[in-house]
Protein backbone atom coordinates (compact mmCIF):
# COMPACT_ATOMS: atom_id res chain seq x y z
CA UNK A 1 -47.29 -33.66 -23.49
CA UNK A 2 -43.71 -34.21 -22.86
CA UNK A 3 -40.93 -31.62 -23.17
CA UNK A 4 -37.46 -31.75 -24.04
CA UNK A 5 -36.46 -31.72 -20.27
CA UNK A 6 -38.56 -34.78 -19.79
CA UNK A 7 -36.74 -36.53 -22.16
CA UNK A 8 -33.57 -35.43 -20.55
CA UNK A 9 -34.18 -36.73 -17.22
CA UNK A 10 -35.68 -39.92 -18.33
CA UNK A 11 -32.59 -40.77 -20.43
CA UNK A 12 -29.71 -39.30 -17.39
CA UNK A 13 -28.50 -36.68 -20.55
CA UNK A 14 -28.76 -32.92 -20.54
CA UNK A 15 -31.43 -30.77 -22.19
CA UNK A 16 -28.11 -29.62 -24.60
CA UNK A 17 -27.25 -33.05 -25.60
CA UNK A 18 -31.24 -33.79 -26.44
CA UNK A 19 -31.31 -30.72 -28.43
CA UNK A 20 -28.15 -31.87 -30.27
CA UNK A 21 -29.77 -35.22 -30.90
CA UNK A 22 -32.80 -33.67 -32.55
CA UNK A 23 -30.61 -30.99 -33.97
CA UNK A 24 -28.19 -32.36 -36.07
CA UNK A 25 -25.43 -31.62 -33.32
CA UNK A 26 -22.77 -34.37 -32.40
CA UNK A 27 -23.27 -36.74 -29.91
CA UNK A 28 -21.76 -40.27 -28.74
CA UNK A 29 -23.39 -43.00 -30.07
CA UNK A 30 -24.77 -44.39 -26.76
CA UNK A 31 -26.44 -40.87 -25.68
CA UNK A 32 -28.24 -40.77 -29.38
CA UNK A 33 -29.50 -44.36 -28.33
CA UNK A 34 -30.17 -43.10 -25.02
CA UNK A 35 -32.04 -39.98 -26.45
CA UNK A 36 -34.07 -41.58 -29.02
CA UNK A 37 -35.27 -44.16 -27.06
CA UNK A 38 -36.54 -41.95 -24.09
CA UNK A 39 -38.16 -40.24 -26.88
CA UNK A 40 -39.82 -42.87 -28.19
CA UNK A 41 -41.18 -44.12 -24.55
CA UNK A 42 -42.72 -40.52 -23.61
CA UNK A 43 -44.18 -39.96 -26.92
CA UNK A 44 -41.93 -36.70 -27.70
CA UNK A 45 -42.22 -35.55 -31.06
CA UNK A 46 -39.72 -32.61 -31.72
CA UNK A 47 -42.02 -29.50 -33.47
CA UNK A 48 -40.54 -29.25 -37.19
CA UNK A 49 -40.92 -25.64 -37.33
CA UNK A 50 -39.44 -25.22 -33.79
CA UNK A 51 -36.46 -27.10 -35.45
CA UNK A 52 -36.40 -24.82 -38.08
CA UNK A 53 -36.69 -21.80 -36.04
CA UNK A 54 -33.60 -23.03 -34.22
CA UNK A 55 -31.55 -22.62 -37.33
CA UNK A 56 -32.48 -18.78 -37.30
CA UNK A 57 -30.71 -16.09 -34.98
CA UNK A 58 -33.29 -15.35 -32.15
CA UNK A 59 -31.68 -11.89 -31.43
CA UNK A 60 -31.55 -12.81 -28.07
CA UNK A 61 -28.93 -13.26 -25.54
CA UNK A 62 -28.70 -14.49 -21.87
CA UNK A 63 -26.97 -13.22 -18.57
CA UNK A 64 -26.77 -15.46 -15.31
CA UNK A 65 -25.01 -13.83 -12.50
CA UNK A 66 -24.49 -14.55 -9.26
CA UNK A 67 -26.40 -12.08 -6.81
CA UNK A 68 -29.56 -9.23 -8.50
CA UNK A 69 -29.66 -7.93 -5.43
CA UNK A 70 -25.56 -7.49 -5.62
CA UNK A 71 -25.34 -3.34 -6.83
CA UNK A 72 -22.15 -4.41 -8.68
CA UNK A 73 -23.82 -7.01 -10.77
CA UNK A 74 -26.96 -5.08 -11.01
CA UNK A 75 -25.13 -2.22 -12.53
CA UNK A 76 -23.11 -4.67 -15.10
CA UNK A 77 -26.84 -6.20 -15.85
CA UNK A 78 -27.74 -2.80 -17.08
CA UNK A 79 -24.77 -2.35 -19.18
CA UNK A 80 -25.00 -5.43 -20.79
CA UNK A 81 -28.59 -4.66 -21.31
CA UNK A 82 -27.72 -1.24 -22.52
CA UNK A 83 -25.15 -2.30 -24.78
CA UNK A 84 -27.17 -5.14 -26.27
CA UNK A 85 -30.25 -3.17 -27.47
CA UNK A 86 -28.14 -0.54 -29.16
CA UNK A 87 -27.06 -3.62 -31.21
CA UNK A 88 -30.76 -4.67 -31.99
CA UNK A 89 -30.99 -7.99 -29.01
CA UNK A 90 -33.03 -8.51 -26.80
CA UNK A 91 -31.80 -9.91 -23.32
CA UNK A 92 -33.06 -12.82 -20.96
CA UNK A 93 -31.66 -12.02 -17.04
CA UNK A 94 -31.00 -15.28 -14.76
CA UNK A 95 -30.35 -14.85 -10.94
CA UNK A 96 -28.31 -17.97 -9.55
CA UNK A 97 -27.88 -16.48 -5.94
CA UNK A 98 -24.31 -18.29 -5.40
CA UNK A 99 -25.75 -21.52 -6.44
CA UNK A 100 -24.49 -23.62 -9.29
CA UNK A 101 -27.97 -26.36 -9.31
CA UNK A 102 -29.76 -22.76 -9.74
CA UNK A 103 -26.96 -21.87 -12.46
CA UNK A 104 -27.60 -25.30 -14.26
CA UNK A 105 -30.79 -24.90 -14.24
CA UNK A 106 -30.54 -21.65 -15.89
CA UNK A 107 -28.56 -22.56 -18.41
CA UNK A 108 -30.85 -25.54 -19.80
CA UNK A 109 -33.71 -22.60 -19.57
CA UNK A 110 -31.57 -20.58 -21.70
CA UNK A 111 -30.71 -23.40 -24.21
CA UNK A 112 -34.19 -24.18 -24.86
CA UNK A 113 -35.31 -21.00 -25.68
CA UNK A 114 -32.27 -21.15 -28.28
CA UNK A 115 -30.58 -17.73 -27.09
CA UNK A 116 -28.23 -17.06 -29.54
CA UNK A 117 -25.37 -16.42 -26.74
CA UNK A 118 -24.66 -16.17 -23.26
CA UNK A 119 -22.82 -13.40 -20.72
CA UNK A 120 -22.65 -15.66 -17.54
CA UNK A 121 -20.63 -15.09 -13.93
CA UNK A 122 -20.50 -18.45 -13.04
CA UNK A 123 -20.87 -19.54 -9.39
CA UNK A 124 -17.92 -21.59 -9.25
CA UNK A 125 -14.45 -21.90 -10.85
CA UNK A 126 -15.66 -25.31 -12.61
CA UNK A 127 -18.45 -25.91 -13.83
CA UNK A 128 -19.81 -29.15 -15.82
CA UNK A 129 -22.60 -27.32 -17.14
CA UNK A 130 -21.04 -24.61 -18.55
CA UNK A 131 -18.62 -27.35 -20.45
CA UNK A 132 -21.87 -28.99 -21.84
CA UNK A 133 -22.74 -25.05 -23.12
CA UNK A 134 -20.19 -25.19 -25.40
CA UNK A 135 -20.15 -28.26 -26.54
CA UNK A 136 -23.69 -27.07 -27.66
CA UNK A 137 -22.00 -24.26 -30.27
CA UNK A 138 -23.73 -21.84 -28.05
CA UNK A 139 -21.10 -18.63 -27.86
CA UNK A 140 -20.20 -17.77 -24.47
CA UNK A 141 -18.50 -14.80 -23.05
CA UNK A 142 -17.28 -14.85 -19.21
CA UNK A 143 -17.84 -11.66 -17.28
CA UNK A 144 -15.78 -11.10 -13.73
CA UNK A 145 -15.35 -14.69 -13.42
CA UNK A 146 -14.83 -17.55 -15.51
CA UNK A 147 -14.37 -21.70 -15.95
CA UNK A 148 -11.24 -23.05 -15.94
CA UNK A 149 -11.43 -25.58 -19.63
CA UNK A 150 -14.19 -23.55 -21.28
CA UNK A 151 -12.66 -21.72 -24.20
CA UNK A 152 -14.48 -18.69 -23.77
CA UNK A 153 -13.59 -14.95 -23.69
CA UNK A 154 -13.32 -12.91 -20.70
CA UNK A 155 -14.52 -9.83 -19.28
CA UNK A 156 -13.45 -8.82 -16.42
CA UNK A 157 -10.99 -6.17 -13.81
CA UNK A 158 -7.93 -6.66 -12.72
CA UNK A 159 -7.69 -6.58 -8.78
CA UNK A 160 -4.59 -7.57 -7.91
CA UNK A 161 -2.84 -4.34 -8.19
CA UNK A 162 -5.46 -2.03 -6.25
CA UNK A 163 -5.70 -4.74 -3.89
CA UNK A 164 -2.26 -4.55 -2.92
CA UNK A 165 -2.05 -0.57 -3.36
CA UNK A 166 -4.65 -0.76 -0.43
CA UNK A 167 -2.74 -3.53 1.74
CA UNK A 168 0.52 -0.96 1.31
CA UNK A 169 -1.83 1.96 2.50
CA UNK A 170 -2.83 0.32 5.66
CA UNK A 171 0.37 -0.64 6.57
CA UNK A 172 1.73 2.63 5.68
CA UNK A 173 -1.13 3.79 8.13
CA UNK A 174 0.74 2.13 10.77
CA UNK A 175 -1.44 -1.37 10.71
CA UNK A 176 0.04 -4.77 11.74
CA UNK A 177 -2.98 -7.04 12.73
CA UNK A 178 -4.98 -6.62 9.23
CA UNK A 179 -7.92 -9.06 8.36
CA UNK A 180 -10.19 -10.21 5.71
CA UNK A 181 -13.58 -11.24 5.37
CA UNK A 182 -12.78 -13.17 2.17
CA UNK A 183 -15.28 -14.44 -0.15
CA UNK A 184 -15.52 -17.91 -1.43
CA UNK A 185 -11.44 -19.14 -2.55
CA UNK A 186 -13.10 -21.66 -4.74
CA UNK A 187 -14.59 -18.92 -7.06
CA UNK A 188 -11.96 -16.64 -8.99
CA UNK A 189 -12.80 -13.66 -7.63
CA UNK A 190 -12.52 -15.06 -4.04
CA UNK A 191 -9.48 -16.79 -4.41
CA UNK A 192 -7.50 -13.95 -6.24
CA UNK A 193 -8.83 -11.05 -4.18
CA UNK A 194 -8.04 -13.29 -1.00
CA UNK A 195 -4.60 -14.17 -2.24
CA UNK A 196 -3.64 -10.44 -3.48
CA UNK A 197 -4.11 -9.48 0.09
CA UNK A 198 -2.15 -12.21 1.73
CA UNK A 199 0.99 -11.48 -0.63
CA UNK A 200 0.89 -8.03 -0.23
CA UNK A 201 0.70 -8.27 3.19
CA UNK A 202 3.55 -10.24 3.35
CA UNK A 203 6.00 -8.52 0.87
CA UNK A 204 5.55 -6.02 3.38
CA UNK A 205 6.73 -7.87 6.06
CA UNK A 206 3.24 -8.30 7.61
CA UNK A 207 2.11 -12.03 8.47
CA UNK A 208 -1.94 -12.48 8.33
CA UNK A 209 -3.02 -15.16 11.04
CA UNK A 210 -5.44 -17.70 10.16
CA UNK A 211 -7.69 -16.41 12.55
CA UNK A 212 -7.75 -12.93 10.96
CA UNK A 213 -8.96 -14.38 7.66
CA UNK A 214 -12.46 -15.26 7.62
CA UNK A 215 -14.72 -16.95 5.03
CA UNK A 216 -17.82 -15.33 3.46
CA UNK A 217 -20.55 -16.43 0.47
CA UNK A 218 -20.34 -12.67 -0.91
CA UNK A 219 -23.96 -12.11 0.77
CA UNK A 220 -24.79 -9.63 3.22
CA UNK A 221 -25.36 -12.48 6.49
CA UNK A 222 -21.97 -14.06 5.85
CA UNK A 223 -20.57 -10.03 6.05
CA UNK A 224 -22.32 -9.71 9.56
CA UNK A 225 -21.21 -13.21 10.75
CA UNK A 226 -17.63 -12.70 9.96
CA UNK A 227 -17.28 -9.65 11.55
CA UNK A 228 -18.66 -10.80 14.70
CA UNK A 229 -16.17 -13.40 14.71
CA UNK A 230 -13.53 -10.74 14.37
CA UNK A 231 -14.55 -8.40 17.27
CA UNK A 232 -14.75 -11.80 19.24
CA UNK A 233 -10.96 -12.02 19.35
CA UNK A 234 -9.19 -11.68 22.50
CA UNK A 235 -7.01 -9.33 19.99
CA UNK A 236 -9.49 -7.71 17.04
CA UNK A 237 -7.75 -6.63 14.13
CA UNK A 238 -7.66 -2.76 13.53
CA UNK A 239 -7.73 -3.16 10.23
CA UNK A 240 -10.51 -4.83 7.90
CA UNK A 241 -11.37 -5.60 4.25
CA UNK A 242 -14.38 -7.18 2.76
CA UNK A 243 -13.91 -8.58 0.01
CA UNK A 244 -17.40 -7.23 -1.98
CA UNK A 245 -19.93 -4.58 -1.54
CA UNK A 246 -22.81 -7.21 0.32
CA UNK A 247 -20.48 -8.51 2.59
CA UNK A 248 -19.16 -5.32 3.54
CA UNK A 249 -22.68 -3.76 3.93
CA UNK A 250 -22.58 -6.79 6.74
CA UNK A 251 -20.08 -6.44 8.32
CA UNK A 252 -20.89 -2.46 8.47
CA UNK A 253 -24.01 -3.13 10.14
CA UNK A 254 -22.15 -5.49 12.77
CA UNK A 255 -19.96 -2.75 13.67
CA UNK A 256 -22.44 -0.58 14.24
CA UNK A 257 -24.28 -2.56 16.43
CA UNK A 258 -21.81 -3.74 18.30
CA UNK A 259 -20.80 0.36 19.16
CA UNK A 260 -17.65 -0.16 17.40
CA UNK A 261 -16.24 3.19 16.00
CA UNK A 262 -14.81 3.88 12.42
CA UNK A 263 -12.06 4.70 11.96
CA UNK A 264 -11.38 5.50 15.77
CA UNK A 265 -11.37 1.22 16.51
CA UNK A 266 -10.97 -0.30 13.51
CA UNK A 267 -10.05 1.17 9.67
CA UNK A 268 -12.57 -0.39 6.99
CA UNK A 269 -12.19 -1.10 3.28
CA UNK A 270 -14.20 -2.75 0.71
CA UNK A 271 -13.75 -3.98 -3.05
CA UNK A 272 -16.35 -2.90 -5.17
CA UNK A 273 -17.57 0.94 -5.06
CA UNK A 274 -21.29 1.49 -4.95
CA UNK A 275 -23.10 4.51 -4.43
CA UNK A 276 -23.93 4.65 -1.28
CA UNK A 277 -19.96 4.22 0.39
CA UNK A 278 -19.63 7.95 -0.20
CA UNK A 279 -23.35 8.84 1.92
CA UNK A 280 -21.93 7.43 4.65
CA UNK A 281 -19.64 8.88 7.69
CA UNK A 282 -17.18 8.14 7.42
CA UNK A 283 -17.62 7.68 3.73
CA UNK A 284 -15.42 3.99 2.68
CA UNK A 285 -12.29 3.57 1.22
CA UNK A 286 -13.13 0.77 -1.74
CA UNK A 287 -11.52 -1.06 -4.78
CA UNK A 288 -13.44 0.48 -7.66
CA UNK A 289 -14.25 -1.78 -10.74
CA UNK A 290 -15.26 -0.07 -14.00
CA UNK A 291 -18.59 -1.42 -14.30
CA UNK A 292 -20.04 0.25 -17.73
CA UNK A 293 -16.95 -0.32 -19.42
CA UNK A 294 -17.39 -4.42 -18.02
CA UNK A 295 -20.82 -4.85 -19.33
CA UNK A 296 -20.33 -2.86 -22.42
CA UNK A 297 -17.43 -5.32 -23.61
CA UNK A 298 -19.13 -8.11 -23.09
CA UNK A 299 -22.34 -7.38 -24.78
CA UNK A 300 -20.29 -5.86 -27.99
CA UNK A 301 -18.13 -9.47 -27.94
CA UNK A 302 -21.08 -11.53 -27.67
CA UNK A 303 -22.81 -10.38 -30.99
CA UNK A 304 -19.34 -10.56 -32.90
CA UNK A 305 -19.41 -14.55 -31.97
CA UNK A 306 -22.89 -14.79 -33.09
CA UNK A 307 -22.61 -13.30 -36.01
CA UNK A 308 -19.70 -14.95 -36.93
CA UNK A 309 -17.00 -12.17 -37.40
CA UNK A 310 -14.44 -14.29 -34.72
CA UNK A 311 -14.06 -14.67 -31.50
CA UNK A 312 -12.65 -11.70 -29.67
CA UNK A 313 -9.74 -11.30 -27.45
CA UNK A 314 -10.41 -11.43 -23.44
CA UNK A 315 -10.56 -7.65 -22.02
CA UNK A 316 -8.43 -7.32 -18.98
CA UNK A 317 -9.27 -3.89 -17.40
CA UNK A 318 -7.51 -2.34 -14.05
CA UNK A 319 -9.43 -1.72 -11.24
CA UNK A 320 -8.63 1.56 -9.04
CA UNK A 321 -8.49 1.89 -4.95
CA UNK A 322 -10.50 5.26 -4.04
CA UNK A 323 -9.44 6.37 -0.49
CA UNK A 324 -11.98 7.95 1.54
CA UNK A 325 -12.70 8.81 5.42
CA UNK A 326 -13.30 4.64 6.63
CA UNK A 327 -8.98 4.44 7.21
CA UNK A 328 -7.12 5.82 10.06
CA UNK A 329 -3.78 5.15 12.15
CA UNK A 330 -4.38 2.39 14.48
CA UNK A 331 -6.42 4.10 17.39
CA UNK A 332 -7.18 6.77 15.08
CA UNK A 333 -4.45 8.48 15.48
CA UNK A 334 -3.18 11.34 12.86
């Protein structure tokens, strides 16, 4: 029997644009043609009472994010989730590991099972997809990240400011030869997090080299790679930030394997706080996000645009720089 995303691929549309057709949603001329003839060629015959059912709230919402096995994400996942039952939904979780063909694919998932919104972190800073999400009416709330031309709300911290508190500590420490392990500048959190560095490194009179900033995926390998390449310099840097929890756990292990001391040889900060930065010795310096108050917003916004009552502001919280053991003078010196 054929299914909606059958009839998609056979007519080149999306599985949104096929549900509009049978739905009574708007769609060019051509891709109604388009629709209704791939229908009629695969025998598709849209269920009546699934039609009607579609009409009805499902009290169920989606999240996509980037990375489960990401503590800051899974942490927001559980707020969200929190937050969502005490308001009587149910939620559907979608992993896209980085990838937006994984994230696409998610989101046609969550469009046929007719979720009544969606909390995504999208992969990238555009996204077609996403576009095609709401032209489908479905309500969308950003959380972390978001698409530039998708008039959606946002959730998300602030991490310009800590960011550049951090930069002015480690210069303060006495560091001149500072580097990054940056994540993706094509995603907003990569791009802002990298650039917040770079400025604040130069209002302070501090020029980062090209070969001190190094590029990352936000996964653990890409951590460990890019720190390699950093204690591979004739001159290392004696100062270095990763620019998320996985890729810092990565670049952790690479100093440790490589027998390089912190903070004696190089200082170490992260952004994002987890858990286990304070277990270990020395215990990290790290930009912390709030993470309930994150996934609580978005999962009390959500229902509001489902229901109806508006759509809400974006919610633009600060994120905080804790100081701990990982920094030093260069040479760790007092």
């Amino acid at each position: 029997m054929a299914t909606i995303r059958d009839v998609a691929r056979e007519a080149g549309v999306s599985v949104a644009t096929v549900s509009r057709v049978f739905g009574g949603g708007g769609v060019s001329a051509g891709a109604r043609e388009r629709v209704l003839e791939a229908s009629r060629r695969l025998g598709y015959r849209p269920n009546a009472v699934a039609r009607a059912l579609r009409m009805e709230a499902t009290r169920t919402l989606g999240l996509v994010i980037p990375n489960v096995m990401n503590p800051f994400f899974t942490a927001v996942a559980r707020a969200v989730e929190d937050a969502a039952r005490e308001r009587g939904y149910s939620l559907v979780l979608g992993n896209t590991d980085e990838d937006p063909e994984k994230e696409a694919r998610y989101l046609e998932v969550l469009l046929e099972k007719r979720v009544d919104g969606i909390v995504i972190s999208p992969a990238r800073a555009a996204s077609p997809h996403l576009e095609e999400v709401g032209r489908a009416g479905v309500p969308v709330v950003f959380l972390d990240r978001y698409v530039e031309g998708v008039e959606a709300p946002v959730v998300r911290a602030d991490g310009r400011r800590a960011v550049d508190e951090l930069v002015g500590y480690l210069v303060g420490l006495g560091h001149r030869r500072l580097a990054i392990i940056s994540g993706p500048p094509e995603t907003v959190t990569g791009g802002e997090r990298l650039e917040s560095f770079l400025a604040g490194a130069r209002r302070r009179g501090v020029e980062v080299s090209a070969e001190l900033v190094v590029y990352g995926d936000f996964r653990r390998e890409s951590g460990a790679r890019a720190m390699r390449r950093l204690l591979g310099l004739e001159e290392r840097p004696t100062a270095v930030f990763a620019a998320n929890n996985l890729m810092a756990l990565g670049a952790l292990e690479e100093l440790d394997r490589a027998g390089v001391r912190v903070p004696e040889e190089v200082s170490f900060a992260s952004f994002d706080d987890v858990s286990w930065f304070r277990l270990l010795r020395p215990p990290v310096t790290a930009v912390a996000q709030p993470i309930r108050e994150l996934g609580e917003a978005a999962a009390r916004m959500l229902p509001e645009m489902v229901e109806g009552r508006g759509r809400p502001e974006s919610v633009v919280l600060e994120a905080e720089l804790v100081v701990r053991g990982s920094c030093a003078p260069p040479g760790g010196g007092g």
